[in-house]
N, C-alpha and C. Protein backbone atom coordinates (compact mmCIF):
# COMPACT_ATOMS: atom_id res chain seq x y z
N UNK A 1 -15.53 35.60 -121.10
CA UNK A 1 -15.41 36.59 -120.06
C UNK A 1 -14.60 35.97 -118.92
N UNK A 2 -13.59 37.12 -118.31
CA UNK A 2 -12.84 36.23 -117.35
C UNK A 2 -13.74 36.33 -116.17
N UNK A 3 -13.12 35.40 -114.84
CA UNK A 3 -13.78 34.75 -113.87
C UNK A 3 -13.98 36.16 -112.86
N UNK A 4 -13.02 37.30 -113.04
CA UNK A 4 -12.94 38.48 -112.40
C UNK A 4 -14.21 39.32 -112.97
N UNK A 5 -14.18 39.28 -113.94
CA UNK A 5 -15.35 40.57 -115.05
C UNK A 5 -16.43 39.44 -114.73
N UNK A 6 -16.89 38.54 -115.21
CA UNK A 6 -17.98 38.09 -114.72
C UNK A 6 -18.24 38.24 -113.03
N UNK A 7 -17.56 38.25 -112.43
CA UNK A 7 -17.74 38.33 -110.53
C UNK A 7 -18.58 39.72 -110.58
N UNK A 8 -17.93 40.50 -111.58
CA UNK A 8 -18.15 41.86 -111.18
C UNK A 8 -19.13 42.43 -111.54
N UNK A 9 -19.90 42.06 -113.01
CA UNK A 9 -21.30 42.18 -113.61
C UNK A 9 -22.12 41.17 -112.08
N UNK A 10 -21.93 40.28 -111.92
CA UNK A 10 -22.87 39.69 -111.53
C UNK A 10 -23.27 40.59 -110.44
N UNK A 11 -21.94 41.24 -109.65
CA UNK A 11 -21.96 41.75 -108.42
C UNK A 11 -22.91 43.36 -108.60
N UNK A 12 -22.26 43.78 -110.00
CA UNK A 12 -23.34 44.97 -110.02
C UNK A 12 -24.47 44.51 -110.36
N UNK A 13 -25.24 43.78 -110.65
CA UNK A 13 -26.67 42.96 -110.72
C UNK A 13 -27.39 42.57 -109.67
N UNK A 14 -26.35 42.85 -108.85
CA UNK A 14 -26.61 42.39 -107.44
C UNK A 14 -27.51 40.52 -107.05
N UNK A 15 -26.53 40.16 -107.42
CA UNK A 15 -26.27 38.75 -107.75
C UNK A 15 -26.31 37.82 -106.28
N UNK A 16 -25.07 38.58 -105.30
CA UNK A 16 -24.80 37.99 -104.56
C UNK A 16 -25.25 38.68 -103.09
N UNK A 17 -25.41 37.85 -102.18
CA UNK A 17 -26.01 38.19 -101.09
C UNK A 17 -24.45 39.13 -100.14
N UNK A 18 -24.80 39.39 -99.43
CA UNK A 18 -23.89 39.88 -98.18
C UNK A 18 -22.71 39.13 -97.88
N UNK A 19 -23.17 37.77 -97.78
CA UNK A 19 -22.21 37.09 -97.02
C UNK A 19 -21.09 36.01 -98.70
N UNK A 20 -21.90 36.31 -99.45
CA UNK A 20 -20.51 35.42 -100.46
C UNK A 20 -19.98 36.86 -100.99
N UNK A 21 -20.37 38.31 -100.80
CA UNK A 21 -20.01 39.15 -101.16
C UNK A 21 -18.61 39.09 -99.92
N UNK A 22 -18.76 38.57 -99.04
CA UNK A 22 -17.49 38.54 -97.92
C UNK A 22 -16.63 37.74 -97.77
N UNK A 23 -17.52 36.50 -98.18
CA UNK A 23 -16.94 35.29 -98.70
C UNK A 23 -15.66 35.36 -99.90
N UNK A 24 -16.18 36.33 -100.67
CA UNK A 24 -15.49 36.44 -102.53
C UNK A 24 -13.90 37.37 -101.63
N UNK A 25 -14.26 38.43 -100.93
CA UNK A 25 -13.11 39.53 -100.66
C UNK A 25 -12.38 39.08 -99.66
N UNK A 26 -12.66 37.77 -98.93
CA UNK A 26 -11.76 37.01 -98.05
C UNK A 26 -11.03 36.37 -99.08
N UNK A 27 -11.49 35.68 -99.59
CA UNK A 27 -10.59 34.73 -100.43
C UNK A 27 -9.53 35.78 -101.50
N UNK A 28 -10.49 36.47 -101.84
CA UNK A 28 -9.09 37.80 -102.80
C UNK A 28 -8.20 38.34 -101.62
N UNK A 29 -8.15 38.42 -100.55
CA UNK A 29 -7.62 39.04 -99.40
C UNK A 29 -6.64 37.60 -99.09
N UNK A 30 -6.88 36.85 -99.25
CA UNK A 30 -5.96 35.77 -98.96
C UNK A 30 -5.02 35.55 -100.56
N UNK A 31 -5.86 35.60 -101.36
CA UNK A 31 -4.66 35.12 -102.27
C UNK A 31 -3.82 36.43 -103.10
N UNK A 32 -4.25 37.83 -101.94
CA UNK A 32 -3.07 38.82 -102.47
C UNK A 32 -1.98 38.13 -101.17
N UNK A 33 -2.30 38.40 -99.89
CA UNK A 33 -1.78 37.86 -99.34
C UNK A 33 -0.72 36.78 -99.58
N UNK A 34 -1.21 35.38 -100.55
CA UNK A 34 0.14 34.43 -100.84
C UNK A 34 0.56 35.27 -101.83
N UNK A 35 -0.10 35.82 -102.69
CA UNK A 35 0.78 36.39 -103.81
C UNK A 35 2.36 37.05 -103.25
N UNK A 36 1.96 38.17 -102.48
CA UNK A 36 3.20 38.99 -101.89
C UNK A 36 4.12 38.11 -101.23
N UNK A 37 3.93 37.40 -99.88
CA UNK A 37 4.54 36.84 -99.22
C UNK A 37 5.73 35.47 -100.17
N UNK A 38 4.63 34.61 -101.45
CA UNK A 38 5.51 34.34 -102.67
C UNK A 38 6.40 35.31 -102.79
N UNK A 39 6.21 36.47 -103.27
CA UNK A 39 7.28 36.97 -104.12
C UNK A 39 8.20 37.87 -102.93
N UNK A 40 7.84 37.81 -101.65
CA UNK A 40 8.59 38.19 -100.59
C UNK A 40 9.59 37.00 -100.20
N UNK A 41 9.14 36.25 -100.07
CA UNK A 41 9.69 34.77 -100.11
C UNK A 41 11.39 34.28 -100.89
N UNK A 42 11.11 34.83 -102.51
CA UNK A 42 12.29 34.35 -103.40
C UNK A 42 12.73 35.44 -103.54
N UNK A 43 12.67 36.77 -102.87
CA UNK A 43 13.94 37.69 -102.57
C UNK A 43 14.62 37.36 -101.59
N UNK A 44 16.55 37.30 -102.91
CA UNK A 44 17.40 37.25 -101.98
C UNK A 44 18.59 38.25 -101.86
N UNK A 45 19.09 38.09 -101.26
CA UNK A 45 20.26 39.33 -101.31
C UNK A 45 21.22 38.60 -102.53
N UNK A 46 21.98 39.73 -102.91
CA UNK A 46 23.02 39.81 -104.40
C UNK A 46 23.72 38.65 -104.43
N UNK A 47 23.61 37.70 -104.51
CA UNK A 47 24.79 36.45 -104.33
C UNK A 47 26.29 37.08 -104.62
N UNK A 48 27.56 37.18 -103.80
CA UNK A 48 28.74 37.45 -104.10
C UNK A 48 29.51 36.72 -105.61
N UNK A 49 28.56 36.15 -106.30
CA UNK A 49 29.41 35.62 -107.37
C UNK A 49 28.79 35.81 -108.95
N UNK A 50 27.35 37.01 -108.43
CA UNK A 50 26.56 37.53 -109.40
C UNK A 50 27.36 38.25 -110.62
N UNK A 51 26.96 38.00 -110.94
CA UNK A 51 27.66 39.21 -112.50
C UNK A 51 26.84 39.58 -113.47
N UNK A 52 26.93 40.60 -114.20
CA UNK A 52 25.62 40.82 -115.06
C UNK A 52 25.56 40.09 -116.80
N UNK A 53 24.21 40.12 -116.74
CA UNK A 53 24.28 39.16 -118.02
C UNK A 53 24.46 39.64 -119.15
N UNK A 54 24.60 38.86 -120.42
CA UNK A 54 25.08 39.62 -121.47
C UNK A 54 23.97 40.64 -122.29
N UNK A 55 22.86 40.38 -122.03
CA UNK A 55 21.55 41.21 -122.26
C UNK A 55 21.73 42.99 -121.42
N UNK A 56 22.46 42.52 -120.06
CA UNK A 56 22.90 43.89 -119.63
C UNK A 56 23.87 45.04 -120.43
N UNK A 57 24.95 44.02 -120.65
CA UNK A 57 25.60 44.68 -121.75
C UNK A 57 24.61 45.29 -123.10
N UNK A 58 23.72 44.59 -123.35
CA UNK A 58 23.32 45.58 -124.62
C UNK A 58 22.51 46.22 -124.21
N UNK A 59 21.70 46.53 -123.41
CA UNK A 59 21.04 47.36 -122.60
C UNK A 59 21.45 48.94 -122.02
N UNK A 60 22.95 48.56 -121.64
CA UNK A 60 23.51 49.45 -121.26
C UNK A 60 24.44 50.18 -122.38
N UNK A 61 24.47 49.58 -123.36
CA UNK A 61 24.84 50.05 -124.68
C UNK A 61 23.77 51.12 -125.23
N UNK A 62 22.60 50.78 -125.31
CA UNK A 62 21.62 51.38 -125.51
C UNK A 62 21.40 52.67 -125.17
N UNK A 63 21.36 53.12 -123.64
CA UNK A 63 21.03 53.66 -122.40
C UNK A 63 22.55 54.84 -122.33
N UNK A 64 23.82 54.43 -123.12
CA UNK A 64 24.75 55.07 -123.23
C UNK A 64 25.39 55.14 -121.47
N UNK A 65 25.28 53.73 -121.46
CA UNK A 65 26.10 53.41 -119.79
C UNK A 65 26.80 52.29 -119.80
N UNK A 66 28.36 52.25 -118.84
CA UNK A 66 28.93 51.76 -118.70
C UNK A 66 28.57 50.59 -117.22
N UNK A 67 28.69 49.11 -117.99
CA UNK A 67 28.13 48.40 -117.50
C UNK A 67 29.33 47.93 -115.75
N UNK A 68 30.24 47.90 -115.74
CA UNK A 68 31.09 48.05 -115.22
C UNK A 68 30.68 48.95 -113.88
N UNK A 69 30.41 50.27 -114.31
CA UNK A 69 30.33 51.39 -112.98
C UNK A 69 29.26 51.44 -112.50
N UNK A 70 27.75 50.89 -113.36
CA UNK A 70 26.71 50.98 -113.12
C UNK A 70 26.06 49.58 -111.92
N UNK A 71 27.43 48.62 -112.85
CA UNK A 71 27.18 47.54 -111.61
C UNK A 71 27.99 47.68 -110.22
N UNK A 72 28.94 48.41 -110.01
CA UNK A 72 29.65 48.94 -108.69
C UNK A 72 28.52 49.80 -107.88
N UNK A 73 27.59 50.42 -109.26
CA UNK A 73 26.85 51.07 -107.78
C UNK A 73 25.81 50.33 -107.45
N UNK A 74 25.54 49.41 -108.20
CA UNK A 74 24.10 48.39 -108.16
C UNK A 74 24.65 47.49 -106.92
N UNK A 75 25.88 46.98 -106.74
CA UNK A 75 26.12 46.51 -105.62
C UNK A 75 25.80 47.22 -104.32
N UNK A 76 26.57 48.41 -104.61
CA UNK A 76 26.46 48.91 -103.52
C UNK A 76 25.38 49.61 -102.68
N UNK A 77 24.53 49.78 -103.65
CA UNK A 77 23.23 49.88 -103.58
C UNK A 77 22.39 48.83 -103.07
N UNK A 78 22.55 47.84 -103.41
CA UNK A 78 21.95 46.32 -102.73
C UNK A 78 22.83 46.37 -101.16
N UNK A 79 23.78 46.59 -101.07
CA UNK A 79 24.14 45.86 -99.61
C UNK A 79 24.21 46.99 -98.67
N UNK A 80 24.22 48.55 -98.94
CA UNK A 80 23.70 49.62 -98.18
C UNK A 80 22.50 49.85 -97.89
N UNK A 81 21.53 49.28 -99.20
CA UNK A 81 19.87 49.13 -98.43
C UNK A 81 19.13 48.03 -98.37
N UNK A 82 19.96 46.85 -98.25
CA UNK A 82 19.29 45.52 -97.76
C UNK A 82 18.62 45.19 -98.34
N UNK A 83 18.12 46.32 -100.23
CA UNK A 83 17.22 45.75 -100.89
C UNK A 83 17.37 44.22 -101.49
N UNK A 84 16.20 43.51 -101.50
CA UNK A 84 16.12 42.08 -101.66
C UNK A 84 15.74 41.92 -103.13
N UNK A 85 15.99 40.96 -104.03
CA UNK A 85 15.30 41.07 -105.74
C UNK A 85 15.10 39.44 -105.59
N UNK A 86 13.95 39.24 -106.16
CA UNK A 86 13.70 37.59 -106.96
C UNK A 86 14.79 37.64 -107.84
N UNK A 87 14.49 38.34 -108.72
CA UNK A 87 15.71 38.76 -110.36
C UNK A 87 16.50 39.66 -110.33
N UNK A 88 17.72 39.10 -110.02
CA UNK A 88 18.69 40.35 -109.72
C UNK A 88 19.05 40.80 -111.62
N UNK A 89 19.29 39.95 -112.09
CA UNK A 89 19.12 39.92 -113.88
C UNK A 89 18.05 41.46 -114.14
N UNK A 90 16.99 41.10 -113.91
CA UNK A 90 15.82 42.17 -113.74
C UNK A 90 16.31 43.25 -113.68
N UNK A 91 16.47 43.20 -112.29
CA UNK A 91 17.11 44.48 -111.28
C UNK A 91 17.47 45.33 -111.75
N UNK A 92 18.87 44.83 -112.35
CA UNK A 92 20.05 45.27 -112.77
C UNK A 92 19.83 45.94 -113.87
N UNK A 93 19.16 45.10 -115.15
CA UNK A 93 18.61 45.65 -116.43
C UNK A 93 17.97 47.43 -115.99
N UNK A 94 16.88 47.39 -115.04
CA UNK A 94 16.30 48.10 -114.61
C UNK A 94 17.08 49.43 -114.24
N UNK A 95 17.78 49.25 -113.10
CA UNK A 95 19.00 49.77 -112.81
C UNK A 95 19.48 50.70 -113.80
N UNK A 96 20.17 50.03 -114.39
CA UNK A 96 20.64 50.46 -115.97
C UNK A 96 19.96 51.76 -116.78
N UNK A 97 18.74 51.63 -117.08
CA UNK A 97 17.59 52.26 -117.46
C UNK A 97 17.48 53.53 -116.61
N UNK A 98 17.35 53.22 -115.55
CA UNK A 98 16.92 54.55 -114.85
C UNK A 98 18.19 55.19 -113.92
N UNK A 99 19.66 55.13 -114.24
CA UNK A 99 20.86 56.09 -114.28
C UNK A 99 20.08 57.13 -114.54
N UNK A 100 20.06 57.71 -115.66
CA UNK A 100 19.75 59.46 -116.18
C UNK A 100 18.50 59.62 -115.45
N UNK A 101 17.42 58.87 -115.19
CA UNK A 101 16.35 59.38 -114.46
C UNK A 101 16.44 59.43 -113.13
N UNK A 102 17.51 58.86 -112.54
CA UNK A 102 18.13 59.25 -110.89
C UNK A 102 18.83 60.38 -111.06
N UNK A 103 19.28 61.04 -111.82
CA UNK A 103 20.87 61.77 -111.68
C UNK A 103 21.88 61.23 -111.67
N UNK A 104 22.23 60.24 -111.90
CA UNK A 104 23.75 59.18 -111.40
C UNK A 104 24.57 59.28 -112.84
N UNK A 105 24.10 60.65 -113.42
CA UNK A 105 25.26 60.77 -114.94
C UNK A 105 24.92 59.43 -115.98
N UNK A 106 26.25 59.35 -116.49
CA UNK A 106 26.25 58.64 -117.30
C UNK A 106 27.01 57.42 -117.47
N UNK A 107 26.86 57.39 -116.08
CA UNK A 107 27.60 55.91 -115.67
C UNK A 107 29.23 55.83 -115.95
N UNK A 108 29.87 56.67 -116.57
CA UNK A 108 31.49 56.62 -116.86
C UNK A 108 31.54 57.53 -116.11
N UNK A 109 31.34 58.41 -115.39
CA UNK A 109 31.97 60.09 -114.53
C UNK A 109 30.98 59.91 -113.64
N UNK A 110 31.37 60.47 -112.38
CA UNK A 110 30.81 61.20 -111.18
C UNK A 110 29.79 62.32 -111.52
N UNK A 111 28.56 62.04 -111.34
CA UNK A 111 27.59 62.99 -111.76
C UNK A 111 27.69 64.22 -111.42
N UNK A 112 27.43 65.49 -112.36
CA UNK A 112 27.90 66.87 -112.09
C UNK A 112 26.52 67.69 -112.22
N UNK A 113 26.53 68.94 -111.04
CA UNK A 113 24.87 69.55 -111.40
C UNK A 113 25.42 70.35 -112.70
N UNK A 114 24.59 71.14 -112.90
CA UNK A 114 24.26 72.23 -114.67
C UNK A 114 25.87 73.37 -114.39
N UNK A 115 25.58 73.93 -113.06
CA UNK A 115 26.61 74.87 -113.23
C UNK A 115 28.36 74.25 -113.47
N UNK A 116 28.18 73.22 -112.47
CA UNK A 116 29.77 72.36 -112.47
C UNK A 116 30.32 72.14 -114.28
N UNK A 117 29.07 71.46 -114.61
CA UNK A 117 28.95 71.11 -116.13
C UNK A 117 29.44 72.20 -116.69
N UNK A 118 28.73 72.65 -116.83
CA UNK A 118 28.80 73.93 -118.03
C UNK A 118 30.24 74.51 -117.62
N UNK A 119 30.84 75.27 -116.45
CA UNK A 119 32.30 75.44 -116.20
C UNK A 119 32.81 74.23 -117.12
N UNK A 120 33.33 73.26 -116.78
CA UNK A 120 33.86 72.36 -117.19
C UNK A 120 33.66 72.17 -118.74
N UNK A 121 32.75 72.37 -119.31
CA UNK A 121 32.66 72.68 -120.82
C UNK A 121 33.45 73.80 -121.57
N UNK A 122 33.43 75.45 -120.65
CA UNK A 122 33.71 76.24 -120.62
C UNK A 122 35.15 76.13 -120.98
N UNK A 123 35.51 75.79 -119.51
CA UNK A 123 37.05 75.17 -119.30
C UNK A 123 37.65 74.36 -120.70
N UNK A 124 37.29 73.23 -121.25
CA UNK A 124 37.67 72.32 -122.47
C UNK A 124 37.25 73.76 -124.01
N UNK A 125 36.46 74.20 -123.79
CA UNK A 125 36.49 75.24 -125.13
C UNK A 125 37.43 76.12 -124.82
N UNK A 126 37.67 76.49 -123.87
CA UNK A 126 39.12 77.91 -123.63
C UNK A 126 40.37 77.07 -123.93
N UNK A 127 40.73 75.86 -123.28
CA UNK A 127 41.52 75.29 -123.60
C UNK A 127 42.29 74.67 -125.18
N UNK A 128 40.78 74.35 -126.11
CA UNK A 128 41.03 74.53 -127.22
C UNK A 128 41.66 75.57 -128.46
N UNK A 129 41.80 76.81 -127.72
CA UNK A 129 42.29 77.98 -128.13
C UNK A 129 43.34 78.34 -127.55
N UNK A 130 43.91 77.62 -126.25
CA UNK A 130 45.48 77.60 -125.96
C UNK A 130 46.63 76.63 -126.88
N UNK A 131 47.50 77.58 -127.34
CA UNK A 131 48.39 76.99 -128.61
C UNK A 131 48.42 78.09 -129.39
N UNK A 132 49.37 77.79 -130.50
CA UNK A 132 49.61 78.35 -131.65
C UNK A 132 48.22 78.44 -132.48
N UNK A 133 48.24 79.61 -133.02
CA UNK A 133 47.15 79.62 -133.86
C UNK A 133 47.11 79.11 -135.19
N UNK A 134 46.19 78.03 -136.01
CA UNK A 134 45.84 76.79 -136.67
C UNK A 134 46.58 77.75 -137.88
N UNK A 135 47.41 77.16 -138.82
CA UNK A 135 47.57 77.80 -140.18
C UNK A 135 48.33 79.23 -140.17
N UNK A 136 49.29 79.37 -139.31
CA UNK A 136 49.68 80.89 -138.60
C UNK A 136 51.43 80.42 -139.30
N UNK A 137 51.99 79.87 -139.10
CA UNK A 137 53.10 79.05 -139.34
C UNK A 137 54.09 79.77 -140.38
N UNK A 138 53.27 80.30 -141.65
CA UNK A 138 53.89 80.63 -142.46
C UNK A 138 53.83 81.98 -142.34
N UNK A 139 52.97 82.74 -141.69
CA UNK A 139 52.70 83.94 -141.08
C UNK A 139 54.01 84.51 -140.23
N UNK A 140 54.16 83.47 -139.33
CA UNK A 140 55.03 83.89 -138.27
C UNK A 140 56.55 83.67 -138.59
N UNK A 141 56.47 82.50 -139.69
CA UNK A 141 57.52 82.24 -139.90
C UNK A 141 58.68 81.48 -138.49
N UNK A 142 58.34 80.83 -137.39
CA UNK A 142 59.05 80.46 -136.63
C UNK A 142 59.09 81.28 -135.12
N UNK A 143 59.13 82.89 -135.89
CA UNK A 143 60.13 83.44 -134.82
C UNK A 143 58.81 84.29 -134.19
N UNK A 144 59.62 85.13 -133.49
CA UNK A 144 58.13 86.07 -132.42
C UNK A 144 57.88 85.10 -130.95
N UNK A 145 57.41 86.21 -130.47
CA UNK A 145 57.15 85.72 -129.37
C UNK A 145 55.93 84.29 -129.16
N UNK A 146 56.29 83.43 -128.20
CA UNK A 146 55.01 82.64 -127.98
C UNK A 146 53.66 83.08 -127.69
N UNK A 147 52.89 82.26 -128.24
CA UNK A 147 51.14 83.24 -127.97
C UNK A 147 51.08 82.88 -126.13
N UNK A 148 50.00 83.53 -125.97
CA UNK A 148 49.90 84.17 -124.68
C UNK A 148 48.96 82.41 -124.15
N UNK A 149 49.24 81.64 -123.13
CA UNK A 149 47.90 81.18 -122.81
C UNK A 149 47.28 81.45 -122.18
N UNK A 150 45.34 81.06 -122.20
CA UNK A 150 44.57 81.33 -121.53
C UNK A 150 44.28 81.14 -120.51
N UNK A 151 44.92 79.55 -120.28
CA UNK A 151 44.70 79.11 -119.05
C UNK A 151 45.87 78.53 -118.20
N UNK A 152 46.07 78.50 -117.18
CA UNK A 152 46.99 78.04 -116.03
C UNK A 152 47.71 76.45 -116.98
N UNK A 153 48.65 76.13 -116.10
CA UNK A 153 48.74 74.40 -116.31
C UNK A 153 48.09 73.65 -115.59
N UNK A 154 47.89 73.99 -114.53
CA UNK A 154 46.67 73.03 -113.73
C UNK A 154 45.34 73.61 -113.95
């Protein structure tokens, strides 16, 4: 039994008096205390010569993100909010992961809401139907007028 689960039977047994019952939650009160201030401690800001590791790369392979754009915003993200990391390695992995659960796309394009999207889908399927029509050739034989397009040049 660990030293925590035994504290805690004993404590519902009522084991301990008042004062090591104050005694026990000082000392846990102190060593959350070093705990944080430790790990407050070995956060540092992004070192300028950081780069991501090769574990990022397959990570971001995974995740269907480009490691490249995802680390432009991970920078910029670190030095616009002063956030501090022990493991920028970590971080970053992390980072990575939760693109699609921020909204930040898919790390190659500027993230788009549903309606922008869908236009823009719209747009690439109409476009696929501007041109000559597939297998028409021997139909038309050359001549006739050009088909009509659907969409502008810009």
């Amino acid at each position: 039994m660990t030293d925590i689960a035994s504290f805690l039977l004993d404590l519902a047994k009522g084991n301990f008096s008042s004062d090591e019952i104050k005694a026990h939650l000082e000392r846990l009160d102190r060593l959350k205390r070093f705990s944080s201030s430790k790990a407050e401690s070995d956060a540092i800001d992004l070192p300028d010569d950081w780069q991501p590791s090769e574990r990022a790369y397959v990570i971001a392979e995974q995740f269907g993100q480009n490691v490249q754009i995802v680390e432009g915003i991970f920078r910029d993200y670190c030095a616009s909010s002063g956030k501090l990391y022990a493991d920028h390695d970590a971080a970053f992995h992390n980072f990575i992961r939760n693109q699609k659960t921020f909204n930040r796309g898919s790390g190659d394009a500027k993230p788009k809401n549903g309606i922008i999207q869908a236009a823009d889908d719209l747009r690439r399927k109409i476009a696929s139907f501007d041109g000559p029509a597939r297998g028409t050739e021997e139909l038309r034989g050359g001549q006739g007028a050009a088909p009509p397009r659907l969409l502008s040049n810009g």
